[in-house]
Protein backbone atom coordinates (compact mmCIF):
# COMPACT_ATOMS: atom_id res chain seq x y z
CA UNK A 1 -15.23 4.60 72.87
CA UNK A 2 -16.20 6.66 69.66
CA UNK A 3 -18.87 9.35 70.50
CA UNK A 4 -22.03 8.09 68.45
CA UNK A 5 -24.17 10.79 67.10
CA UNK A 6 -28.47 9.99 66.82
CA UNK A 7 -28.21 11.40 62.94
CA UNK A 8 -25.40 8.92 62.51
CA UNK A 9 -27.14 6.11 62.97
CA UNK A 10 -30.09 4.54 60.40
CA UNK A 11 -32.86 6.59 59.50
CA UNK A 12 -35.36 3.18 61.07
CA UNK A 13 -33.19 3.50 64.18
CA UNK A 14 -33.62 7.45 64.31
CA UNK A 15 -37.45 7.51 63.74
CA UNK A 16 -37.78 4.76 66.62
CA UNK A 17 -35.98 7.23 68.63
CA UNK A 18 -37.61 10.21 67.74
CA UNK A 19 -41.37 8.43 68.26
CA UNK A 20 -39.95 7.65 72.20
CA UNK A 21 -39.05 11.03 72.37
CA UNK A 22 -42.66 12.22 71.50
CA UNK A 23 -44.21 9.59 73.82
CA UNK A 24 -41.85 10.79 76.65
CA UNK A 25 -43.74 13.80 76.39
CA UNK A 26 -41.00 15.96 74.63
CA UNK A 27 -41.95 19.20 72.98
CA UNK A 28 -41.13 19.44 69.13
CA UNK A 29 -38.16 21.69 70.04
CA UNK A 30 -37.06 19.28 72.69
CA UNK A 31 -37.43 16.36 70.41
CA UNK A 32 -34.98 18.43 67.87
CA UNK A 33 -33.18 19.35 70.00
CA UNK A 34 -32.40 15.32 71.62
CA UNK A 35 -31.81 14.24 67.91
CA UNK A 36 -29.29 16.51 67.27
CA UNK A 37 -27.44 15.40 69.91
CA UNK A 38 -24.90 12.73 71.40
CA UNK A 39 -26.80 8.94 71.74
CA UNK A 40 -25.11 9.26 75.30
CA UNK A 41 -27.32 12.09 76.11
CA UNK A 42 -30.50 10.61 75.72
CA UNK A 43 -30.08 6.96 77.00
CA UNK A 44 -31.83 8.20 80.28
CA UNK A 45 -34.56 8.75 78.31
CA UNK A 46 -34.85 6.50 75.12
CA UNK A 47 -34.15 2.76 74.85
CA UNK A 48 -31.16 3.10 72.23
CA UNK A 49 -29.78 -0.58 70.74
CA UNK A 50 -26.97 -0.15 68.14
């Protein structure tokens, strides 16, 4: 399977995912820090459907 970076996918898909990040409770730093990363990485925390 192709690794799937978050700032790969659509900016609507990447704002959805960076408003669950905030609600989770993520600092700003945290929520950079999750976007810049693999989708992988954050499916324990975010809903992600590609």
């Amino acid at each position: 399977m192709k690794t799937l970076y978050i700032n790969q996918l659509p900016q609507s898909k990447q704002e959805e995912i960076k408003a669950q990040l905030e609600a989770f409770g993520l600092t700003p730093d945290e929520v950079q820090d999750a976007m810049d990363s693999k989708v992988c990485d954050i499916e324990e925390i975010v809903k992600v459907n590609c």
